[in-house]
Every structure is written in C-alpha cells, then in structure tokens.
N, C-alpha and C. Protein backbone atom coordinates (compact mmCIF):
# COMPACT_ATOMS: atom_id res chain seq x y z
N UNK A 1 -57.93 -97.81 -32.67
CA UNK A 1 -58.01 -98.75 -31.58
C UNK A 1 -59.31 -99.55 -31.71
N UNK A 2 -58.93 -100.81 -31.64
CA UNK A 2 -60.28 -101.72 -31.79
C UNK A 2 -61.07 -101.70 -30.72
N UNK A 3 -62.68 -101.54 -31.20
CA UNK A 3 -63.13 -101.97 -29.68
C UNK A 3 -63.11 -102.82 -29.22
N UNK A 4 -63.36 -102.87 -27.20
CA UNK A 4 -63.28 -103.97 -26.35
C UNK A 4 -63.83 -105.45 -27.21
N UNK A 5 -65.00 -105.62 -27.54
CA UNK A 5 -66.45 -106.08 -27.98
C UNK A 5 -65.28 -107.22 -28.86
N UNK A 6 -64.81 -106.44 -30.33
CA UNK A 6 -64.04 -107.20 -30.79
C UNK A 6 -62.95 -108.11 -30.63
N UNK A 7 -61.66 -107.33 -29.51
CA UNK A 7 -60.75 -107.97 -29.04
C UNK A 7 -60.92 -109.11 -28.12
N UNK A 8 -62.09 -109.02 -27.46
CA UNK A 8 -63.22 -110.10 -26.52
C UNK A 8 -62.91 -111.25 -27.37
N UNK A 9 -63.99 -111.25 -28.29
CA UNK A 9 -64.47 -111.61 -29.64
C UNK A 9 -63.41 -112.82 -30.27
N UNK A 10 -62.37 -111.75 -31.06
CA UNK A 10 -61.37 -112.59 -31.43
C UNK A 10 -60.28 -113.25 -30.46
N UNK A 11 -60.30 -112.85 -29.11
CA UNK A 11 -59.42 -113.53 -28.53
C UNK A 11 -59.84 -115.32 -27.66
N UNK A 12 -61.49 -114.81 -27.57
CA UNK A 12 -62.15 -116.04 -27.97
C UNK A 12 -61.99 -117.31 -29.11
N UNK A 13 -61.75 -116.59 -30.16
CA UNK A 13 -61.44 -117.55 -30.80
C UNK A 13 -60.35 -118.12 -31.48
N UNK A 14 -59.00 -117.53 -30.20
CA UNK A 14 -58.39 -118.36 -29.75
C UNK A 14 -57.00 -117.33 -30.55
N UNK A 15 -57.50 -116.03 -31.14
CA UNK A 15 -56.19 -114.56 -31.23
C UNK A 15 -55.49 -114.35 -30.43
N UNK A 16 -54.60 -114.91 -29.67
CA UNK A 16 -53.74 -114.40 -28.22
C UNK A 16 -53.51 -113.07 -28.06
N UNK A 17 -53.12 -112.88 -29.50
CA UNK A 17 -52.66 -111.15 -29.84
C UNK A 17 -53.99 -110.34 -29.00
N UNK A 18 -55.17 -110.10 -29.97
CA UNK A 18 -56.33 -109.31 -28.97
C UNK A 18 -56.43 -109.73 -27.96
N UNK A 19 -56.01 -110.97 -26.98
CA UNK A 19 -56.19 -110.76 -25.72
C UNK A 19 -55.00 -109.91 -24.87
N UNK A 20 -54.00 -109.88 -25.36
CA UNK A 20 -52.54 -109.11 -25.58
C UNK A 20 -53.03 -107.79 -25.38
N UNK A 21 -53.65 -107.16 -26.41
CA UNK A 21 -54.25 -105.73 -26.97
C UNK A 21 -55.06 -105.51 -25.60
N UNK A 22 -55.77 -106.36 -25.14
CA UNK A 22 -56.94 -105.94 -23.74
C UNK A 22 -56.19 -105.54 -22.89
N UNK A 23 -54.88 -106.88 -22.72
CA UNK A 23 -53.86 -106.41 -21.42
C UNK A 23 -53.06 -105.20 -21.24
N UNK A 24 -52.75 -104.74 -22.66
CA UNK A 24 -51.84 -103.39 -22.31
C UNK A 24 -52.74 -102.35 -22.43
N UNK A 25 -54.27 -102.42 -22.79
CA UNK A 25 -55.31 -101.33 -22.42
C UNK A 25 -55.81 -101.31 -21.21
N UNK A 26 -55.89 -102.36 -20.45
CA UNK A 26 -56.18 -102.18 -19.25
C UNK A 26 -55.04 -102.56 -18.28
N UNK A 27 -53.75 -102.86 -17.94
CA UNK A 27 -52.88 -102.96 -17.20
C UNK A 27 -52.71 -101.99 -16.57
N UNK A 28 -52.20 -100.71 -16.96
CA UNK A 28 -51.36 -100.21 -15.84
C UNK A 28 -53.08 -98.87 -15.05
N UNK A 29 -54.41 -99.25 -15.80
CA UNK A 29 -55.23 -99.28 -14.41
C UNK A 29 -55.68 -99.59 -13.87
N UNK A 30 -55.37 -100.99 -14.20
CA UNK A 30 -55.46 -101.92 -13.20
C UNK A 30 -54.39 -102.42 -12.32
N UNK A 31 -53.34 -101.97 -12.58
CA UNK A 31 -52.50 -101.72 -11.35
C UNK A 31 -52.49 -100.72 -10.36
N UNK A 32 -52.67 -99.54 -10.99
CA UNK A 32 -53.25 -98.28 -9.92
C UNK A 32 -54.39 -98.29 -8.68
N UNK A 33 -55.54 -99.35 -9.55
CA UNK A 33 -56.28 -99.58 -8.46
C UNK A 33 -55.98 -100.56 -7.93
N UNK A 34 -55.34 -101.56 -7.90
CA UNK A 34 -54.80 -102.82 -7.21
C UNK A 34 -53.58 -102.15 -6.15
N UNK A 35 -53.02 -101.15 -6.68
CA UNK A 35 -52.04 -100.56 -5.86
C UNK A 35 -52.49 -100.14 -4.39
N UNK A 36 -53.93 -99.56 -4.79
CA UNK A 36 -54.47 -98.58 -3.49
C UNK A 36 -55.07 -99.58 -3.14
N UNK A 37 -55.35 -101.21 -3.22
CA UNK A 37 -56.16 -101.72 -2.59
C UNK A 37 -55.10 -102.92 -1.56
N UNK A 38 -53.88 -103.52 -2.52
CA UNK A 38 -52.76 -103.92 -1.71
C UNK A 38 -52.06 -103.32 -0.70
N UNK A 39 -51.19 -101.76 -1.57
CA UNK A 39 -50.51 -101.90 -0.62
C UNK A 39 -49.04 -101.03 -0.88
N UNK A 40 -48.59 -102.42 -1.96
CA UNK A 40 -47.29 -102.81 -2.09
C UNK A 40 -47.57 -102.58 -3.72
N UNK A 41 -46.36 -102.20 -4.50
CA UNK A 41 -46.31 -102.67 -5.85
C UNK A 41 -46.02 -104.04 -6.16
N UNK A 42 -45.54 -104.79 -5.63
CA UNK A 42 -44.95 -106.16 -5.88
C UNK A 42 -46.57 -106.71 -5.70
N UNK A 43 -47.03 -106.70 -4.45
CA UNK A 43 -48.70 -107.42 -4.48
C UNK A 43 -49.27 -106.80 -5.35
N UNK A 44 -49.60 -105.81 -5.91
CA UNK A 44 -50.62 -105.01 -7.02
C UNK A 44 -49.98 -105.79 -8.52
N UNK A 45 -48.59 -105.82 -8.40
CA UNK A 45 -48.26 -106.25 -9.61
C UNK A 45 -48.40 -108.32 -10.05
N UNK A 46 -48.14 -108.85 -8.67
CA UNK A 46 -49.04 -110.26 -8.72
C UNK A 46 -50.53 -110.31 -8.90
N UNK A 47 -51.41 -109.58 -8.09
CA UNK A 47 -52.48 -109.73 -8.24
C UNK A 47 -52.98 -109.33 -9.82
N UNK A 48 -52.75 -108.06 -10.51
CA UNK A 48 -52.89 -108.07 -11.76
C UNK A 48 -52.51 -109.46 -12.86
N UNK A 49 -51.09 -109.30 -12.36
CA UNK A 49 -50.83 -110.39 -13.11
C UNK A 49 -51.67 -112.24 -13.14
N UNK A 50 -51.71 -112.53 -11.90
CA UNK A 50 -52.83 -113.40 -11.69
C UNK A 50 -54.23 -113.07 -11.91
N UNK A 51 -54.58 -111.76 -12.32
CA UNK A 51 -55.78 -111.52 -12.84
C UNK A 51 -55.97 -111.81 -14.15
N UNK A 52 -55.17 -111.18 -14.99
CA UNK A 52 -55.09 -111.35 -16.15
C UNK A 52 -55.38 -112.79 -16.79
N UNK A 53 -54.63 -113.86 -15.96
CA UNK A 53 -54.64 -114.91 -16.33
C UNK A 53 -56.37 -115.45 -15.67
N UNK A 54 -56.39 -115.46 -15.20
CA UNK A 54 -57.80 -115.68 -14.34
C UNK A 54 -58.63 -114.94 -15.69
N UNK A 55 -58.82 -113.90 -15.92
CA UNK A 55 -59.64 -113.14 -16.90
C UNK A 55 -59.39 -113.88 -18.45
N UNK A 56 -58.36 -114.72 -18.73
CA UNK A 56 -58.12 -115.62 -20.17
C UNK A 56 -58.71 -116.52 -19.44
N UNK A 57 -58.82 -117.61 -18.76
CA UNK A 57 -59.07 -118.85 -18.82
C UNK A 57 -60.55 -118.70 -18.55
N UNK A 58 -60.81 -117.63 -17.75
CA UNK A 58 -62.74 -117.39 -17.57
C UNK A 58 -62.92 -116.44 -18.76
N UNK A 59 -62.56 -116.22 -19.87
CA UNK A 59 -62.93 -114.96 -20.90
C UNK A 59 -64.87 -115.89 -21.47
N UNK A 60 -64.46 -116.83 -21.36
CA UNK A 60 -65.90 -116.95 -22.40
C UNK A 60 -67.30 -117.24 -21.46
N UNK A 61 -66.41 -117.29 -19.85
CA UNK A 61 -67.81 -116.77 -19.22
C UNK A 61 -68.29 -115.17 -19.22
N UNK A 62 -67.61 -114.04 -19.72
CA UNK A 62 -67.64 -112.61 -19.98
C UNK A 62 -68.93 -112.45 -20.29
N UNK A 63 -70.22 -111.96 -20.01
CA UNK A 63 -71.40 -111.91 -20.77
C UNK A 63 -71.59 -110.49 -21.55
N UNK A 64 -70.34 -109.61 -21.29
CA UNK A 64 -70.95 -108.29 -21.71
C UNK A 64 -71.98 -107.50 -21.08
N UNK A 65 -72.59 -107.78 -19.63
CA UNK A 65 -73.42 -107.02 -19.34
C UNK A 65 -72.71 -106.12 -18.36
N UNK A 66 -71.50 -106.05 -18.42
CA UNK A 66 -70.93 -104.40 -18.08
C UNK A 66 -69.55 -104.42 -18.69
N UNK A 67 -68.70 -103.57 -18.49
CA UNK A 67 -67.69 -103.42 -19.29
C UNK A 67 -66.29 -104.08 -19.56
N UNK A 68 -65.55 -104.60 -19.87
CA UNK A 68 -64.43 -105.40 -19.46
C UNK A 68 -63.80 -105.21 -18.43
N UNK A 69 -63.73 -103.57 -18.39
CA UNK A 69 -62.88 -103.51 -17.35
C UNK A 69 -63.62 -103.53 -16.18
N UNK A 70 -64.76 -103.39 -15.26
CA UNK A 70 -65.65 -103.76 -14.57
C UNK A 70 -65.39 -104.83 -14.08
N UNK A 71 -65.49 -106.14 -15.25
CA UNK A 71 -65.30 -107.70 -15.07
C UNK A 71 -64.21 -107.98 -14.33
N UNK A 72 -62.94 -107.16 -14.90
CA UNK A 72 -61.74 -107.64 -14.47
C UNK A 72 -61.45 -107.08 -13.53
N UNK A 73 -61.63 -105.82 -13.34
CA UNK A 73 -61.73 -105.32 -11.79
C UNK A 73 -62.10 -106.26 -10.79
N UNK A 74 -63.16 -107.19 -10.86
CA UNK A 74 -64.02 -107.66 -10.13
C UNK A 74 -63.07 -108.83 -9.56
N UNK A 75 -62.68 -109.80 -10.56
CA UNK A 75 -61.78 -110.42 -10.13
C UNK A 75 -60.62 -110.10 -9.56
N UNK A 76 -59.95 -108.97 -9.77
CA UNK A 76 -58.71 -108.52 -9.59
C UNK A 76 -58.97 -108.63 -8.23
N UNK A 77 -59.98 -107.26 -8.02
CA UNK A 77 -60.53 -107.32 -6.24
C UNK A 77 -60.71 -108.38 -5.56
N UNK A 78 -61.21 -109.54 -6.26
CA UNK A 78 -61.74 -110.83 -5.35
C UNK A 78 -60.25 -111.42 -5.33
N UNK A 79 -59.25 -111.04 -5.77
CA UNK A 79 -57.96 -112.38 -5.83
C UNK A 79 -57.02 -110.92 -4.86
N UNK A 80 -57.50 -110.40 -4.82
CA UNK A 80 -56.28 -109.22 -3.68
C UNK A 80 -57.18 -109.24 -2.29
N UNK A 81 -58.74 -109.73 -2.36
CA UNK A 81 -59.40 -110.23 -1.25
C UNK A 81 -58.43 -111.00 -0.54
N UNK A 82 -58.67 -111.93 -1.19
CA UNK A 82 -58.17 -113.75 -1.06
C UNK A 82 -56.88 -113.33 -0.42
N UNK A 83 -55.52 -112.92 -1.35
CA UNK A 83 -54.05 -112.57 -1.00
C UNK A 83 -53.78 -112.03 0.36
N UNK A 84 -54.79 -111.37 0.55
CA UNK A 84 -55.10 -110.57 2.02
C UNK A 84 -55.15 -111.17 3.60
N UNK A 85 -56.35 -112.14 2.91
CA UNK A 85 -56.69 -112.82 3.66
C UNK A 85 -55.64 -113.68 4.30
N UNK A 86 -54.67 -114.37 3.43
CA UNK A 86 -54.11 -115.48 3.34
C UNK A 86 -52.97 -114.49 4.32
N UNK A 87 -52.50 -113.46 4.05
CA UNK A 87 -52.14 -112.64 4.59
C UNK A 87 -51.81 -111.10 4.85
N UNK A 88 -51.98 -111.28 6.24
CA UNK A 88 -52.44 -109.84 6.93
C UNK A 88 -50.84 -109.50 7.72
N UNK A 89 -50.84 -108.11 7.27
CA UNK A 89 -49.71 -107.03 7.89
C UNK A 89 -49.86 -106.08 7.92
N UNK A 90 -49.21 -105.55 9.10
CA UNK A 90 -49.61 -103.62 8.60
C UNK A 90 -48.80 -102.96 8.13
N UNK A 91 -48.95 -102.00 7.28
CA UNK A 91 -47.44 -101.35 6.54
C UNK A 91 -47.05 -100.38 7.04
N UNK A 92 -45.60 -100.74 7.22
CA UNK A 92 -44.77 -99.54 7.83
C UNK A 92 -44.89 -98.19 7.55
N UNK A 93 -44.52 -97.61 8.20
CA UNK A 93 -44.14 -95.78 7.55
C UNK A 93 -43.40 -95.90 6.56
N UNK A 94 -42.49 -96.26 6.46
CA UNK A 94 -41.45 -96.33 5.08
C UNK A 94 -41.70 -96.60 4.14
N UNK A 95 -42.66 -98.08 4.46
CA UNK A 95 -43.07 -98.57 3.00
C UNK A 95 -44.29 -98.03 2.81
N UNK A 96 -44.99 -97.31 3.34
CA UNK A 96 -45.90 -96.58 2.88
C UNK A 96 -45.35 -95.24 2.10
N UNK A 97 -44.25 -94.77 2.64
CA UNK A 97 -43.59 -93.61 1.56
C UNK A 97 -43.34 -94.02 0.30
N UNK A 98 -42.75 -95.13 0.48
CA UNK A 98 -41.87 -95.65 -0.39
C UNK A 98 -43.19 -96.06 -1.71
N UNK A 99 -44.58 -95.98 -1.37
CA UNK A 99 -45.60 -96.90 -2.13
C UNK A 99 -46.12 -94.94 -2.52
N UNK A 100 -45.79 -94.25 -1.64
CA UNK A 100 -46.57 -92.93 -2.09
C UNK A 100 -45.57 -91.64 -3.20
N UNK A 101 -44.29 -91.92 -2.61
CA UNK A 101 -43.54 -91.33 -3.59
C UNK A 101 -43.59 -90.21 -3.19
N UNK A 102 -43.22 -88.85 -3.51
CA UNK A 102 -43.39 -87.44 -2.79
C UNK A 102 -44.61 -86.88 -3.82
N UNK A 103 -45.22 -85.88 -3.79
CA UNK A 103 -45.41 -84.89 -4.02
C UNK A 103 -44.90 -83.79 -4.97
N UNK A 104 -45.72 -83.15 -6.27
CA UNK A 104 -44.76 -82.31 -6.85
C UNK A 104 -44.83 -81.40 -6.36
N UNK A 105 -44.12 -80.17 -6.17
CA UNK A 105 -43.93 -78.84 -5.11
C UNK A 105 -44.87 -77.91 -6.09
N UNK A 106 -45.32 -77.34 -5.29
CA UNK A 106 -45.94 -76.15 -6.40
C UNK A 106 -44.73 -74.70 -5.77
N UNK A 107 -44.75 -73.81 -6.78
CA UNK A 107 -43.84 -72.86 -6.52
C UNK A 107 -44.61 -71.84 -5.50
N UNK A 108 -45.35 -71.86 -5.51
CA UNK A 108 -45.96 -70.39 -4.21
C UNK A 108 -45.87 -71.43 -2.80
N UNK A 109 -45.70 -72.57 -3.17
CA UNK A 109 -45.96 -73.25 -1.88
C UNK A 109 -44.86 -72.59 -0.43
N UNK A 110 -45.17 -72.93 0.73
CA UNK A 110 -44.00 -72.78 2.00
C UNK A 110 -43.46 -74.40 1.98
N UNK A 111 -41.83 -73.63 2.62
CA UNK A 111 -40.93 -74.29 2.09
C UNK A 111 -40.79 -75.96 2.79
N UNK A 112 -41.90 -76.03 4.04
CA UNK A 112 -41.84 -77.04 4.73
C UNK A 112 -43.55 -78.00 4.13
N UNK A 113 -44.10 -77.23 3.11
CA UNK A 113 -45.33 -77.68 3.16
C UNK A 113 -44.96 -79.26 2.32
N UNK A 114 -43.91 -79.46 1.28
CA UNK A 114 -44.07 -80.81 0.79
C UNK A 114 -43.72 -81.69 1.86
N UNK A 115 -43.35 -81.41 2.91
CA UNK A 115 -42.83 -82.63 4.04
C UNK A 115 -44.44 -82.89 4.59
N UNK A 116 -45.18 -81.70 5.06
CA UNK A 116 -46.75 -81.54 5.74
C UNK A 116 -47.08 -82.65 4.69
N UNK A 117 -46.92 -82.46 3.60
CA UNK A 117 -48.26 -83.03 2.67
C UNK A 117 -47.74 -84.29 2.61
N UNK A 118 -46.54 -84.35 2.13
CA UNK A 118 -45.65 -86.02 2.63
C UNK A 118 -46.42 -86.95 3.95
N UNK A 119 -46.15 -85.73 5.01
CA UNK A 119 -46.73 -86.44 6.12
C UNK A 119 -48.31 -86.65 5.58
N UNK A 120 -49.16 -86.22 5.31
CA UNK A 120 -50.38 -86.20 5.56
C UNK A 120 -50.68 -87.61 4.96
N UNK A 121 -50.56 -87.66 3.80
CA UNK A 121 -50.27 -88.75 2.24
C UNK A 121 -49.91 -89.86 3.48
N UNK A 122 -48.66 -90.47 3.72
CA UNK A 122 -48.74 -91.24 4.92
C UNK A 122 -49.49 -91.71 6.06
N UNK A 123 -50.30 -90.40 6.74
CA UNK A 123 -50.89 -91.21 7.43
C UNK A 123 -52.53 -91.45 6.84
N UNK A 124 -52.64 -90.75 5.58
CA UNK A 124 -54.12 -91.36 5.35
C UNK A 124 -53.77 -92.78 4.82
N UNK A 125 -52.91 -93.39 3.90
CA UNK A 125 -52.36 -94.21 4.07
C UNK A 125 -52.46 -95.56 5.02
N UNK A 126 -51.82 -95.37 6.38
CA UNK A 126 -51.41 -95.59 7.14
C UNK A 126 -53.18 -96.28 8.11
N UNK A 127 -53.86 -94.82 7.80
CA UNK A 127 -55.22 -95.24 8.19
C UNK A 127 -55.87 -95.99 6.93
N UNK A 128 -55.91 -96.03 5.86
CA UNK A 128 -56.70 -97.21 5.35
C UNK A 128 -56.20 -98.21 5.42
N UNK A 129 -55.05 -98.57 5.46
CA UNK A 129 -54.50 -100.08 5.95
C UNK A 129 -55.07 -100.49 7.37
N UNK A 130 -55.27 -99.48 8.21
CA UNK A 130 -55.91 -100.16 9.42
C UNK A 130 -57.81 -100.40 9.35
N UNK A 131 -57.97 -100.06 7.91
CA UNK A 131 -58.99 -100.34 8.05
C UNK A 131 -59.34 -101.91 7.40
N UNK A 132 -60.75 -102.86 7.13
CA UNK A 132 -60.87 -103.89 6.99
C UNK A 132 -61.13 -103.81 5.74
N UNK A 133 -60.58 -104.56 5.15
CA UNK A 133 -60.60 -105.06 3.54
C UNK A 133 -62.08 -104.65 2.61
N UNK A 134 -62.73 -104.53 3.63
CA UNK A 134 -64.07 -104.01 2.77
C UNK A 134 -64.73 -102.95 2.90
N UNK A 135 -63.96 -102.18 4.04
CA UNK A 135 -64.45 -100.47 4.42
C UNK A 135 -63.03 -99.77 3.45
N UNK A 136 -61.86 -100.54 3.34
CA UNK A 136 -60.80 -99.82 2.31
C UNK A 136 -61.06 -100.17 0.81
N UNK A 137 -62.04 -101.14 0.38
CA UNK A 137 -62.46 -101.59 -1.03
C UNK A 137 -63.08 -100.57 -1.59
N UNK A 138 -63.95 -100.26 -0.94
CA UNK A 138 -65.25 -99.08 -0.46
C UNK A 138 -64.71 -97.91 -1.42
N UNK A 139 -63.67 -97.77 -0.04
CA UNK A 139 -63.49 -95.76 -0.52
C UNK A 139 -62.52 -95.69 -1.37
N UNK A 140 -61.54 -96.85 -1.52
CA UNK A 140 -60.87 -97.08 -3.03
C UNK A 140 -61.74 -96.80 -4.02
N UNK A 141 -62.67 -97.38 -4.28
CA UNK A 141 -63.50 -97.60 -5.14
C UNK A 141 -64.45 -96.26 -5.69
N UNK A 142 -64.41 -95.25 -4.63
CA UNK A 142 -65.13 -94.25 -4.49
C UNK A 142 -64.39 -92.96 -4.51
N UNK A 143 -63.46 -92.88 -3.44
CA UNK A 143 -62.63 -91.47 -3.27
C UNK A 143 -61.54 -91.47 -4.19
N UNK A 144 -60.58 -92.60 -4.58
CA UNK A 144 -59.63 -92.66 -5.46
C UNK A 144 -60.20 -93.04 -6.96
N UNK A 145 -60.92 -93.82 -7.32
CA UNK A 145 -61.38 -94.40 -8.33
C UNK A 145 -62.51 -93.46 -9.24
N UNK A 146 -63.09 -92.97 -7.87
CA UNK A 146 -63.97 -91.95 -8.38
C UNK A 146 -65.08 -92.65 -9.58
N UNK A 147 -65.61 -93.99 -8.24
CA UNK A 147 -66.68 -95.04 -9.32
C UNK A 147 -68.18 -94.32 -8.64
N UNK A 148 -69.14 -94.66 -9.31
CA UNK A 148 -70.27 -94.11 -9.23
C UNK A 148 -71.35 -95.47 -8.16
N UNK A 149 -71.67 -94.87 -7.18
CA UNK A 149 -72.49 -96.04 -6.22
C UNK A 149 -72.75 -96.97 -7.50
N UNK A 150 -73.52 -96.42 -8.43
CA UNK A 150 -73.68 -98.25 -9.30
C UNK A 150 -72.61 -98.78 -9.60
N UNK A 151 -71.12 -98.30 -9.97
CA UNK A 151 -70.47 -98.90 -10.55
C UNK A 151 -70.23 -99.73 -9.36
N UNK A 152 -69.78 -99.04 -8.19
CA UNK A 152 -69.27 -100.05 -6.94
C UNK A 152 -70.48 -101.29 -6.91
N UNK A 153 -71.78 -100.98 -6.74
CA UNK A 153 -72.56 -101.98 -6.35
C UNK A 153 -72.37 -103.34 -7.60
N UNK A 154 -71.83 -102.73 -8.35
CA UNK A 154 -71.74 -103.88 -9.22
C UNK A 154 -70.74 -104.37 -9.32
N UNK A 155 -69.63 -103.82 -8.99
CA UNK A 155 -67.86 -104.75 -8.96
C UNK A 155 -67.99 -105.54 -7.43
N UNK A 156 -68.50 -104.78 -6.39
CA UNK A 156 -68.68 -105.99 -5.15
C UNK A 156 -70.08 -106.48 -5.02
N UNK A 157 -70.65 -106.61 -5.85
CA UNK A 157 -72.19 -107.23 -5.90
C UNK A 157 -73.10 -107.16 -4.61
N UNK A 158 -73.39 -105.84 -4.28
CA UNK A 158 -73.65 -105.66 -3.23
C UNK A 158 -75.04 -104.21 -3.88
N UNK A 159 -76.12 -104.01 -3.15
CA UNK A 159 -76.92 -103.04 -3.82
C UNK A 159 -76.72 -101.74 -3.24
N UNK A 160 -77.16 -100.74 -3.52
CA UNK A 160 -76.71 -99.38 -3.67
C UNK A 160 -76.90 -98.67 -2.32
N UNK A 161 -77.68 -99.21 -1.64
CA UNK A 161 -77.80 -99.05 -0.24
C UNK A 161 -77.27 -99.21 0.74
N UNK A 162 -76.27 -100.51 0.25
CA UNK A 162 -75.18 -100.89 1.06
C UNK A 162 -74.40 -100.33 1.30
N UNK A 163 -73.97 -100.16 -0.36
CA UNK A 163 -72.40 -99.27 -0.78
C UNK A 163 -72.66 -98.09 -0.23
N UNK A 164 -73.82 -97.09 -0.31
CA UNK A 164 -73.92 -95.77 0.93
C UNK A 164 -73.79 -96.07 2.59
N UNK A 165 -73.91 -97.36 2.73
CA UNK A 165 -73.99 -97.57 4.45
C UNK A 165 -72.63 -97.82 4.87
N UNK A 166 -72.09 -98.60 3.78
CA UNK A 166 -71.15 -99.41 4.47
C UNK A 166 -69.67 -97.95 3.63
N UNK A 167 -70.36 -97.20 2.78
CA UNK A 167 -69.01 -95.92 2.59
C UNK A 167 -69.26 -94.64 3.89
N UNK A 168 -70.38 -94.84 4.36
CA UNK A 168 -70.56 -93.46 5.53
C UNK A 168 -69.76 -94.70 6.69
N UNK A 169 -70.06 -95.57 7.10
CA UNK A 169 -69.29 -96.45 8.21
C UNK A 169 -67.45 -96.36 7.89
N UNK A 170 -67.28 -96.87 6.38
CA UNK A 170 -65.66 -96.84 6.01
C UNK A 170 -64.99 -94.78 6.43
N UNK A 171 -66.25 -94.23 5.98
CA UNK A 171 -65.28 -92.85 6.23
C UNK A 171 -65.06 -92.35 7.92
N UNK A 172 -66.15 -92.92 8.79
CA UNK A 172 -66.26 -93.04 9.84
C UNK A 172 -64.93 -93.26 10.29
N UNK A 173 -64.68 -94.74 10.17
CA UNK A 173 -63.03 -95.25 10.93
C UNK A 173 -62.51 -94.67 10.06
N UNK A 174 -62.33 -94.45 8.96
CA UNK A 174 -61.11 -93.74 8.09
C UNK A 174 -60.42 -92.49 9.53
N UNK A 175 -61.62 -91.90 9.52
CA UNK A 175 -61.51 -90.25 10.36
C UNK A 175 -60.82 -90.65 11.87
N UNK A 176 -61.55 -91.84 12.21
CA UNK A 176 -61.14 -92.34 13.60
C UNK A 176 -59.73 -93.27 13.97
N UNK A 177 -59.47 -93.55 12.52
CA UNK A 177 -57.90 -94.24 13.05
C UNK A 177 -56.76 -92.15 12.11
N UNK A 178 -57.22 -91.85 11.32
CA UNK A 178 -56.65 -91.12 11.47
C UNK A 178 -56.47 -89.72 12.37
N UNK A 179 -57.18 -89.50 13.13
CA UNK A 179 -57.48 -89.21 14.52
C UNK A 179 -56.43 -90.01 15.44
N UNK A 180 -56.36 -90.82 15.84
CA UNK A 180 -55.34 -91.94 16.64
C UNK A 180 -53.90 -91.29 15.92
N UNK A 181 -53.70 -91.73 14.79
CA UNK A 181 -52.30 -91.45 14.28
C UNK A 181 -51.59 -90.22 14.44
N UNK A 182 -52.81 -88.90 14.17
CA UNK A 182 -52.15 -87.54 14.25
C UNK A 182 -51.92 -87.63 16.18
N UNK A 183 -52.82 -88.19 16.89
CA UNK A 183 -52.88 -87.77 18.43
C UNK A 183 -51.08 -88.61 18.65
N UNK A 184 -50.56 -89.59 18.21
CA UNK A 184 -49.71 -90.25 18.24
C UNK A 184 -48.67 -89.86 17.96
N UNK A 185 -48.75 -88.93 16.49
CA UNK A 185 -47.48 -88.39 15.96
C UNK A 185 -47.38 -86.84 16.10
C-alpha cells in the first residue's frame, strides 16, 4: 500500500487513479464518522460524497501539516455543519433503530437484555440528536472516534481548553436530555 504522501503527490499531478486509492482508504471511515454526526445513512453518504469532491478540487491547498485524513475529516464536518444547518429535524425512534441496527447477543446474556440494550442504543441516540451540532461534534469526536483533545482541537480549530470545556458542558446535556427520555419512557 502506497503511502498517503505519495497518492497526495501523484494525484496532484493530475493521477485520478491515486486520488481513487485515497477514496477507498478513507471512505467507509469516513462514513462511520459522518454517520454518528448526521444521523441518517443517506446524509453521511452525501456528505462524504460531497467531501470527497470538495477534498479533489481543494487537494493542492493540503499542506501536510496533519494527516489526510484529519484534513478531510475537517471538511467533511464543516459540509454536515452546513447540511444541518440548512436543515434541522429530530429523528424518530425508528429511524434511529433503523440507523443503529441491533446488537449481537452474547450467549450468557438474559433473554430480554438485547431489547434493554436496543432500548438504551436508542435513546443515547435520541439524546445526541437533541443536542447542538457542536456539543454532538464534541463527543463524536471523543467517545465514538476515540480522538485525542489535540486531534479534536485541530479538526474544529478550536484550542485544547475549549475542547475540555465545551466536552464536560456536551456530556452535561448528553446526561440531561437522557434523563428526560428515560423519565418519559
């Protein structure tokens, strides 16, 4: 496998193929995290896809001072910002199943626990959608992604102090709309 550095490189100078080679190395995680930050697969799968293209036509502003996939993250996030913005909904129960899929059973498990965990999966769910586009960027970025305060401070260009203020505030409402949901259901 060639490195990033090269496929950069030659697709700069104008290889479609290595820019090809970037896309199917970084696609489907960059759909995973576009997934947890949309929503929907259909939006995770536009926004990638409009990333991608966004990431060819800006490739030769790329400076290399962090990693490709970093870069493209960055945009990905700023164009599922934008999509957001443009429009806002809250997602159903269903289609939040339907985006979570079940659970594999473990065999010692009790026999009602994959529905519990079904449920649970849903409403954490359920609570980061009610949260604001940049307290759910946050703990995407952190609890699912499992990025390191620098990496976050550098995909939302924000300094390291932030990303601790503004992830103790995101887990805050995280706890407090899912609080609401269990008192509800």
């Amino acid at each position: 496998m060639k490195p990033e550095q090269d496929l950069i490189r030659e697709a700069l100078s104008g290889n479609s193929q290595s820019y090809g080679q970037l896309v199917e190395r970084f696609q489907a995680r960059l759909f995973n995290s576009m997934l947890q930050v949309v929503g929907t697969p259909d939006e995770a799968e536009d926004v990638v896809q409009d990333s991608f293209v966004q990431a060819y036509v800006k490739l030769d502003t790329f400076q290399g001072n962090s990693k490709f996939f970093t870069w493209l993250y960055r945009i990905a996030f700023n164009n599922a910002l934008s999509r957001q913005r443009r429009k806002r909904h809250d997602l159903s129960i269903e289609q939040s199943r339907e985006i979570t899929g079940s659970d594999p059973q473990d065999r010692v498990e009790s026999p009602d626990e994959p529905l519990l965990r079904e449920e649970r999966v849903s409403q954490v769910h359920q609570a980061l959608h009610m949260l604001t586009a940049e307290h759910r960027s946050i703990l995407v970025l952190r609890e699912m992604e499992d990025r390191s305060y620098e990496d976050i401070a550098e995909i939302l260009e924000i300094n390291i102090g932030t990303v601790r203020s503004r992830l103790s505030r995101a887990r805050a409402q995280l706890k407090l709309h899912l609080e609401e949901i269990q008192q509800r259901g």
